[in-house]
PDB file of N, CA and C in Angstrom:
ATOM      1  N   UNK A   1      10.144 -20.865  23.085  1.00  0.00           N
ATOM      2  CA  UNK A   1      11.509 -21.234  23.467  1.00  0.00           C
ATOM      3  C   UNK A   1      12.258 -21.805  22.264  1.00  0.00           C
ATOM      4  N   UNK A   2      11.772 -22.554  21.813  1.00  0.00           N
ATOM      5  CA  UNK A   2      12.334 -23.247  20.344  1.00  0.00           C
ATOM      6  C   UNK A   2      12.403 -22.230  18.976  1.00  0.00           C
ATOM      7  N   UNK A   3      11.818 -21.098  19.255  1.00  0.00           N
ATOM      8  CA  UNK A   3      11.925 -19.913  18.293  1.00  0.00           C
ATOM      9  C   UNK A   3      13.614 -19.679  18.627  1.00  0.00           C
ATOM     10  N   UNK A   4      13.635 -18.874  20.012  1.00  0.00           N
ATOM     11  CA  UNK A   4      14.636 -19.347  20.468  1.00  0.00           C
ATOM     12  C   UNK A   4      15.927 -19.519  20.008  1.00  0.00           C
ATOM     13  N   UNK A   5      16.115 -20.723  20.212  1.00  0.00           N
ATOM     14  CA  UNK A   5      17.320 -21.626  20.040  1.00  0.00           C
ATOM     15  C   UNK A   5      17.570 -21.354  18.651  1.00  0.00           C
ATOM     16  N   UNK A   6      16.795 -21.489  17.834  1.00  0.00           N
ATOM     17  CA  UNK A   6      17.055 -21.631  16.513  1.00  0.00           C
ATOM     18  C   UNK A   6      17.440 -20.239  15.789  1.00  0.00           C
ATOM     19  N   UNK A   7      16.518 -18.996  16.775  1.00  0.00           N
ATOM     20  CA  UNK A   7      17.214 -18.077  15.962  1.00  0.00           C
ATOM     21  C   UNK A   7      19.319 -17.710  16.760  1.00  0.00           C
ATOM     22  N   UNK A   8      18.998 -18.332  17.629  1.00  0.00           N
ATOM     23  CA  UNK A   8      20.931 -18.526  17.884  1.00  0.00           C
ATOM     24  C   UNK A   8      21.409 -19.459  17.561  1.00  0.00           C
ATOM     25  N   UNK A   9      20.771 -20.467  16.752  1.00  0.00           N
ATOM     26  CA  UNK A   9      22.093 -21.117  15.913  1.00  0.00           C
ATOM     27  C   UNK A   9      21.936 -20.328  14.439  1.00  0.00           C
ATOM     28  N   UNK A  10      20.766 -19.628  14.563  1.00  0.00           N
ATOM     29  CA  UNK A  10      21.281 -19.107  12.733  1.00  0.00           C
ATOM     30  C   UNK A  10      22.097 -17.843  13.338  1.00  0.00           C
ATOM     31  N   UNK A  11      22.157 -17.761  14.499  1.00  0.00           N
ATOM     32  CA  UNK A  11      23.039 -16.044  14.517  1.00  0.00           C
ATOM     33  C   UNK A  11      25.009 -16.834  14.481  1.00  0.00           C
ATOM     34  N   UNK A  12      24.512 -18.461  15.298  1.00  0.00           N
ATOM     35  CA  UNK A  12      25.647 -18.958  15.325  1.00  0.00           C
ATOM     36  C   UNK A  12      26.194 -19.537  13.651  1.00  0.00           C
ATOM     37  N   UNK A  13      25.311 -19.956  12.763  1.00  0.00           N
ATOM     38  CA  UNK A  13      26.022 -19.884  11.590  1.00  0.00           C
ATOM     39  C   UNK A  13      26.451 -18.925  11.326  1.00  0.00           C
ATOM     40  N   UNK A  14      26.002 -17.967  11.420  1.00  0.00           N
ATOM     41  CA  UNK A  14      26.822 -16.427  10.779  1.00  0.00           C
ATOM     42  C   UNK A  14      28.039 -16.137  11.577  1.00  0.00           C
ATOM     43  N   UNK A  15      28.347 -16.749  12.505  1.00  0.00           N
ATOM     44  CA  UNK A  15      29.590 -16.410  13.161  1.00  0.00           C
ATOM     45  C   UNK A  15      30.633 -17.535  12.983  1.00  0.00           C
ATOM     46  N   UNK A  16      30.009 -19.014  12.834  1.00  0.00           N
ATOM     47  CA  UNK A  16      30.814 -19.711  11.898  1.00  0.00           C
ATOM     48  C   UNK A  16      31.166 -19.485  10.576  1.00  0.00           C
ATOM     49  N   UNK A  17      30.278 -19.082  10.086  1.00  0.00           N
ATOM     50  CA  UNK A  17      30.542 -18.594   8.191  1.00  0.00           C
ATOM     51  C   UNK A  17      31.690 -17.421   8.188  1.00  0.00           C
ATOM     52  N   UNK A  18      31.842 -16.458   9.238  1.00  0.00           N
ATOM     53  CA  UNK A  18      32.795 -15.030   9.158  1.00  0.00           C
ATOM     54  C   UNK A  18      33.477 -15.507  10.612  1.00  0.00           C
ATOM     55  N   UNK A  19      34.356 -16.769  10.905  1.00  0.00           N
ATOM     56  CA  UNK A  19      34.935 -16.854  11.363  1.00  0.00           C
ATOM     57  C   UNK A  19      36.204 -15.816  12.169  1.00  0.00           C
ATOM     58  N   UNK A  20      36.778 -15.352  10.798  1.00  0.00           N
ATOM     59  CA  UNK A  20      38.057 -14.737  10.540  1.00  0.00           C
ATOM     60  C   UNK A  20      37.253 -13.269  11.239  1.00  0.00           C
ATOM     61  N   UNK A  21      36.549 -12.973  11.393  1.00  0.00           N
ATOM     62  CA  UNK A  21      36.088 -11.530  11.582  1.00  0.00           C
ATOM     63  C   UNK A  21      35.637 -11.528  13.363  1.00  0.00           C
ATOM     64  N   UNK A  22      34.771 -12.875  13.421  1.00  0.00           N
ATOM     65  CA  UNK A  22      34.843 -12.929  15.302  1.00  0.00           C
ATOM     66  C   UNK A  22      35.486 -13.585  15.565  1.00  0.00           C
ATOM     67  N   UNK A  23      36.991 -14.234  15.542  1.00  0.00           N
ATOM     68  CA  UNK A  23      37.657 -14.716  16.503  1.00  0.00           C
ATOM     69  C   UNK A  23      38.477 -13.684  17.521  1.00  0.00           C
ATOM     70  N   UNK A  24      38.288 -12.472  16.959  1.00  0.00           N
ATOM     71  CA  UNK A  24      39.040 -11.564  17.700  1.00  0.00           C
ATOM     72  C   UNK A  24      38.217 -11.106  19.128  1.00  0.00           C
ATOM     73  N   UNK A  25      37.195 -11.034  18.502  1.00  0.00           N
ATOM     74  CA  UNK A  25      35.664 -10.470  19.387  1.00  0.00           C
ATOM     75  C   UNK A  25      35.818 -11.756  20.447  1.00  0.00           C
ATOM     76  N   UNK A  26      35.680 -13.005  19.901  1.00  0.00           N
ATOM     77  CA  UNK A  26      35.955 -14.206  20.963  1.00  0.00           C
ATOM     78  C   UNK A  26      36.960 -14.444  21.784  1.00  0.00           C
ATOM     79  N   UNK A  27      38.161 -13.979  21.225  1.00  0.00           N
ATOM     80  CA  UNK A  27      39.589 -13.719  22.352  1.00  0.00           C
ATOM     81  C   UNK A  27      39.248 -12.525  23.367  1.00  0.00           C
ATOM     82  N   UNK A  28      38.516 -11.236  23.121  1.00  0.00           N
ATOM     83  CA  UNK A  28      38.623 -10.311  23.617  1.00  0.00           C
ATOM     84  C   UNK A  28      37.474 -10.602  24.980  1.00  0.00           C
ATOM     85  N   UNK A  29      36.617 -11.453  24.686  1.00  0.00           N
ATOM     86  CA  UNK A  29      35.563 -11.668  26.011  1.00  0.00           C
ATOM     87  C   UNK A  29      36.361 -13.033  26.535  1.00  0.00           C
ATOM     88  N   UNK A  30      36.951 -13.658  25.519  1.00  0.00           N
ATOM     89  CA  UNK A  30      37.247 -14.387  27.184  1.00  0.00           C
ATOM     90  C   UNK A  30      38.771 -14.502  26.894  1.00  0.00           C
ATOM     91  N   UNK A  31      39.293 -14.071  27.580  1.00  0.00           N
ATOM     92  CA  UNK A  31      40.845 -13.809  27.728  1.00  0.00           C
ATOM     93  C   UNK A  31      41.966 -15.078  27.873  1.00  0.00           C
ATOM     94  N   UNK A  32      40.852 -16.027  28.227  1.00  0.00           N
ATOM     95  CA  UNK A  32      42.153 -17.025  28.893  1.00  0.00           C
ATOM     96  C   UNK A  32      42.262 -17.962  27.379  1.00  0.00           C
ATOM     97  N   UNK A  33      41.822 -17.778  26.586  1.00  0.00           N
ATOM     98  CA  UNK A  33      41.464 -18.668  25.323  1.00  0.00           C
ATOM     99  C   UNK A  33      42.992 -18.318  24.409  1.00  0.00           C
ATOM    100  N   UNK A  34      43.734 -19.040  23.792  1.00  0.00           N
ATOM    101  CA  UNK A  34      44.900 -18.680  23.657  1.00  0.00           C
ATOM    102  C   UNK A  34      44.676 -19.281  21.849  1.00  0.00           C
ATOM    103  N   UNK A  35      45.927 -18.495  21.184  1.00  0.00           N
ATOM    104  CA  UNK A  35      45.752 -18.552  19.754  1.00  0.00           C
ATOM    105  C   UNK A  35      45.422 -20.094  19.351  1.00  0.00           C
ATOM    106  N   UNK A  36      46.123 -21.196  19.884  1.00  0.00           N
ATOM    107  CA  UNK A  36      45.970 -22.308  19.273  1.00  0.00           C
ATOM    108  C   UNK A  36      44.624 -22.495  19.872  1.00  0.00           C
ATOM    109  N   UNK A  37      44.168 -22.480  20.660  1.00  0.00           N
ATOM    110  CA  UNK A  37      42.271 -22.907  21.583  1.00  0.00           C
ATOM    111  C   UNK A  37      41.457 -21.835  20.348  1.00  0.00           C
ATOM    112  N   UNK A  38      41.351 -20.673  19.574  1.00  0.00           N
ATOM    113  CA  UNK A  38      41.176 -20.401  18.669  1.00  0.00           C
ATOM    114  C   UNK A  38      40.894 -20.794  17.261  1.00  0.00           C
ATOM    115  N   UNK A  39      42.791 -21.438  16.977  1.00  0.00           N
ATOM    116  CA  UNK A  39      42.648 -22.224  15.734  1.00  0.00           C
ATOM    117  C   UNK A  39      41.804 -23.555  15.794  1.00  0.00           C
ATOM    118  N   UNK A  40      41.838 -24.141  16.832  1.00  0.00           N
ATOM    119  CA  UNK A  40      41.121 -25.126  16.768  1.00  0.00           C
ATOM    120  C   UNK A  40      39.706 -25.260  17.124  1.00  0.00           C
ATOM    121  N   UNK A  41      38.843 -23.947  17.740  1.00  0.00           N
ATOM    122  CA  UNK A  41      37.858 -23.793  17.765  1.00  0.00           C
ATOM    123  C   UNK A  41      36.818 -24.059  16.225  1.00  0.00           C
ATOM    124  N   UNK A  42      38.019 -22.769  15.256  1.00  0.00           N
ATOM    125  CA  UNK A  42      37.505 -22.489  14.085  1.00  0.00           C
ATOM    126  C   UNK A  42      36.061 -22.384  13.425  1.00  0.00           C
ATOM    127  N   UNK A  43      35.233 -21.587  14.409  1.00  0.00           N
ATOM    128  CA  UNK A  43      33.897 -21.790  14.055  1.00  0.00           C
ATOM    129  C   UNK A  43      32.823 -22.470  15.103  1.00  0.00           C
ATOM    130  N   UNK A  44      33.264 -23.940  15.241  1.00  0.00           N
ATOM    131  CA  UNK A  44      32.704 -24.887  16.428  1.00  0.00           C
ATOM    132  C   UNK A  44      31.972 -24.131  17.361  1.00  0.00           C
ATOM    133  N   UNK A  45      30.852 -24.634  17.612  1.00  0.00           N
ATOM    134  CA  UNK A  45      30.124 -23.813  19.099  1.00  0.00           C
ATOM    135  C   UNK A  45      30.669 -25.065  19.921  1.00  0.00           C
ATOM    136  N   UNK A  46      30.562 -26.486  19.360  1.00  0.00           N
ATOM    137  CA  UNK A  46      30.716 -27.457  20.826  1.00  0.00           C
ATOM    138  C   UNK A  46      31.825 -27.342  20.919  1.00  0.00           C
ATOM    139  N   UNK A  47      33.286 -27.033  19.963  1.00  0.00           N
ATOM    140  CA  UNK A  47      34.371 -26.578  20.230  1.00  0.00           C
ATOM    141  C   UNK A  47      34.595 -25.502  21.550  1.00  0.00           C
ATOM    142  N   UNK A  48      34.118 -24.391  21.027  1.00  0.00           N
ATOM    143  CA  UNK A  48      34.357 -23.295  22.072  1.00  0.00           C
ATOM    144  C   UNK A  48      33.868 -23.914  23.348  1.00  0.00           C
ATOM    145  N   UNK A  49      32.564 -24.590  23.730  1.00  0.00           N
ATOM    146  CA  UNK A  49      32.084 -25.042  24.754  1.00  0.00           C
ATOM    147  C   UNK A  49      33.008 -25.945  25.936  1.00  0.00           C
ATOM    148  N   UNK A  50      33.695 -26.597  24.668  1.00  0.00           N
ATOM    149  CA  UNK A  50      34.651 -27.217  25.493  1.00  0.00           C
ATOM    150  C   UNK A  50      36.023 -26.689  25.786  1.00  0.00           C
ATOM    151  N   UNK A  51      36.193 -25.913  25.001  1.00  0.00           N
ATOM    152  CA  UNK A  51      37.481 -24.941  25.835  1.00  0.00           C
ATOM    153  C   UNK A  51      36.861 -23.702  26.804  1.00  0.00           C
ATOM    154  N   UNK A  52      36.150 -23.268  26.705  1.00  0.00           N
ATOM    155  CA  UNK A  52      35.712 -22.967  28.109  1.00  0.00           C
ATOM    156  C   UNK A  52      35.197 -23.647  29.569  1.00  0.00           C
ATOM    157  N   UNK A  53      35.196 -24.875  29.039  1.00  0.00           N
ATOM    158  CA  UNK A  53      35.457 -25.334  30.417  1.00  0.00           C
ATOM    159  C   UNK A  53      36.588 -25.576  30.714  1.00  0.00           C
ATOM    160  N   UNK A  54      37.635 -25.772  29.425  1.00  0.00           N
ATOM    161  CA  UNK A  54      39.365 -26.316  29.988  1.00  0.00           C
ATOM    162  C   UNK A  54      40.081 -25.205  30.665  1.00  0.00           C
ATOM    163  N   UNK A  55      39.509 -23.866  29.763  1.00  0.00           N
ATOM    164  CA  UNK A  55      40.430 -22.937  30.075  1.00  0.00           C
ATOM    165  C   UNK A  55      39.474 -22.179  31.587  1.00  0.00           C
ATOM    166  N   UNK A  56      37.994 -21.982  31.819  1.00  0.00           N
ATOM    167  CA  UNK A  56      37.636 -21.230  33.016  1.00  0.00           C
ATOM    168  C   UNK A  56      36.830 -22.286  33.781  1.00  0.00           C
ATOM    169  N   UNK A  57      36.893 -23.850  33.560  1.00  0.00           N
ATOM    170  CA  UNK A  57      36.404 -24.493  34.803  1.00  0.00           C
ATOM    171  C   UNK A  57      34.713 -24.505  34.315  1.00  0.00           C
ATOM    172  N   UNK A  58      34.243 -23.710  33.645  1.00  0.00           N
ATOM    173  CA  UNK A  58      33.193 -24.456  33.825  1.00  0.00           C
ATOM    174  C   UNK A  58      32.200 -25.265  33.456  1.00  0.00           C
ATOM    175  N   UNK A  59      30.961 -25.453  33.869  1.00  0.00           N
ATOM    176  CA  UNK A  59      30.413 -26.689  33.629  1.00  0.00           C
ATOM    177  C   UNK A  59      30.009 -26.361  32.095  1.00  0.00           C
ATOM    178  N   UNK A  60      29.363 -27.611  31.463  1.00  0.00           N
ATOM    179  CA  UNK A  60      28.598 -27.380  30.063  1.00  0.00           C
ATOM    180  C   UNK A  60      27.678 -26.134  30.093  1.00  0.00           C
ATOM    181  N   UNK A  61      26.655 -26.480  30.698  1.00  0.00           N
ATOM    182  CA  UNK A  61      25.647 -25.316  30.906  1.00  0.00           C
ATOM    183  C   UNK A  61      26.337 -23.835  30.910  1.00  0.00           C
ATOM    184  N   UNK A  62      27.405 -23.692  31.965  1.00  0.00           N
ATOM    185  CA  UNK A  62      27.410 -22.456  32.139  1.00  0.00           C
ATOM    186  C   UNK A  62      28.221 -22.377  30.864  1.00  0.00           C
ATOM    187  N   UNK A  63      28.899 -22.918  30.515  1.00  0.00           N
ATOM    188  CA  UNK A  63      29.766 -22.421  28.810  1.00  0.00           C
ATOM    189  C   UNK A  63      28.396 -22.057  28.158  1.00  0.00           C
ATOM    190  N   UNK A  64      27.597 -22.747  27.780  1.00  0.00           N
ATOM    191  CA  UNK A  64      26.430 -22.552  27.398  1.00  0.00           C
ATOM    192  C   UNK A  64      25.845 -21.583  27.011  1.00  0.00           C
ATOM    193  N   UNK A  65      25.377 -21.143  28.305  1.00  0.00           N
ATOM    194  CA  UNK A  65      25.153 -19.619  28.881  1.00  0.00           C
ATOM    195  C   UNK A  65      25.644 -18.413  28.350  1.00  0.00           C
ATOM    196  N   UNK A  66      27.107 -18.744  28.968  1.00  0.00           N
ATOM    197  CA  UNK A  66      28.262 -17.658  29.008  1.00  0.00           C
ATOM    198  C   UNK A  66      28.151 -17.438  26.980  1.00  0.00           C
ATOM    199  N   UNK A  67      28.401 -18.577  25.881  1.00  0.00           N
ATOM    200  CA  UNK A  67      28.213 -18.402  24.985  1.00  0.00           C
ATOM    201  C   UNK A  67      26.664 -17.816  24.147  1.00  0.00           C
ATOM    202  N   UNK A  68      25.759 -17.926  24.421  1.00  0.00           N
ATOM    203  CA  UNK A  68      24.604 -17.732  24.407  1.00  0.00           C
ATOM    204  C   UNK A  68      24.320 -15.888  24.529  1.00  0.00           C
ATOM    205  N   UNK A  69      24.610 -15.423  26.252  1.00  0.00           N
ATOM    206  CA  UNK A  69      24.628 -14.302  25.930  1.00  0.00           C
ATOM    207  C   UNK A  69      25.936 -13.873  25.265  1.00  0.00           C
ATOM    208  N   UNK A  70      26.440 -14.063  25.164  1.00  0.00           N
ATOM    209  CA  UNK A  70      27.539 -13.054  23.654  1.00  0.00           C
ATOM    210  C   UNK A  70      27.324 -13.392  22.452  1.00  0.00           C
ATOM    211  N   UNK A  71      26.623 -14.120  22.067  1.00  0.00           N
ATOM    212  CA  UNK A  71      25.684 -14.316  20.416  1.00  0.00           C
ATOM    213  C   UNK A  71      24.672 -12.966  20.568  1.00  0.00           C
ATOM    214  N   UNK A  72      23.737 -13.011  22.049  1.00  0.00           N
ATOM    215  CA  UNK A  72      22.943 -12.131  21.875  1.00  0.00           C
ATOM    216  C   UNK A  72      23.584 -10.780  22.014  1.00  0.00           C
ATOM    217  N   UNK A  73      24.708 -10.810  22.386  1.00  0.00           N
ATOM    218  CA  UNK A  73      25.671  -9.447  22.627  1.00  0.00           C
ATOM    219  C   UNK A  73      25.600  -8.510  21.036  1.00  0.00           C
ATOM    220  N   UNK A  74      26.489  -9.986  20.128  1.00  0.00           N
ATOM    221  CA  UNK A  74      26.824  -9.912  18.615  1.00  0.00           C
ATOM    222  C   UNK A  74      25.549  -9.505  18.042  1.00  0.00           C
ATOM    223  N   UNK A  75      24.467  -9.641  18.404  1.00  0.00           N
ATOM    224  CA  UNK A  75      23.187  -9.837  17.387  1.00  0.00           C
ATOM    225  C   UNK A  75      22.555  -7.891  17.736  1.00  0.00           C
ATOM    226  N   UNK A  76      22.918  -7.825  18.833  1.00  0.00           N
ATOM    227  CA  UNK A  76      22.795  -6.105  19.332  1.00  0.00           C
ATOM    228  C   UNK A  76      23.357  -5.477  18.661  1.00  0.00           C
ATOM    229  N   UNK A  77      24.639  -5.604  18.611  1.00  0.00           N
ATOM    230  CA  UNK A  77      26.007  -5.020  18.196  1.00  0.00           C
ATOM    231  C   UNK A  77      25.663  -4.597  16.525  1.00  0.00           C
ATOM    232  N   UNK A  78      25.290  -5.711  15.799  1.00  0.00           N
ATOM    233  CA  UNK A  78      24.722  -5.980  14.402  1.00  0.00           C
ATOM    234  C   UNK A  78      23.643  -4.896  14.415  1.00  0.00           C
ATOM    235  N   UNK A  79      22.332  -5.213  14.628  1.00  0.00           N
ATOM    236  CA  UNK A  79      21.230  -4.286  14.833  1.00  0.00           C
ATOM    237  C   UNK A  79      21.431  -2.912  14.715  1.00  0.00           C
ATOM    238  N   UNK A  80      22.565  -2.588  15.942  1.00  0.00           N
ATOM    239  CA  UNK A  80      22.693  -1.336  16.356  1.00  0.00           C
ATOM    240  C   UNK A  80      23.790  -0.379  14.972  1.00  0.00           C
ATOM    241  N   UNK A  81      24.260  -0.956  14.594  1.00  0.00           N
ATOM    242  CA  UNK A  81      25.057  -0.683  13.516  1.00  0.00           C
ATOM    243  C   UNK A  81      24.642  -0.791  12.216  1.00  0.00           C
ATOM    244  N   UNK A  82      23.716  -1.420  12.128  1.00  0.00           N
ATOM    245  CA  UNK A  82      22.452  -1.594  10.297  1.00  0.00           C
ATOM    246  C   UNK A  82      22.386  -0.312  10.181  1.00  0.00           C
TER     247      UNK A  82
END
């Protein structure tokens, strides 16, 4: 489990480091996230965490989640395209 976690925060540094390249990918899965909830994300996972609960209600966990599988979405996406 701790293999895990760690290999999604190194998939999550790489999506903090190329910011400018997934914020679009991050507007496009969750829709209600608006340019300034974006700019001020800038990278942040506990950022995004917490605008998904402002903007869809929900709890920590499920932001969590909901963020979690779309790292593993990104990490397919990557793979499949090497």
């Amino acid at each position: 489990m701790e293999m895990m976690a760690r290999e999604t925060t190194m998939t999550w540094d790489q999506i903090e480091g190329n910011w400018l390249h997934f914020k679009g990918k991050v507007m496009h899965n969750w829709a209600k996230l608006t340019d300034e909830d974006i700019t001020r994300i800038n990278g942040r996972r506990d950022e995004l965490v917490a605008r998904l609960q402002e903007r869809y209600g929900f709890a920590r966990s499920e932001a969590e989640r909901e963020i979690g599988a779309w790292v593993r979405s990104q990490r397919q996406v990557a793979v499949a395209s090497a």
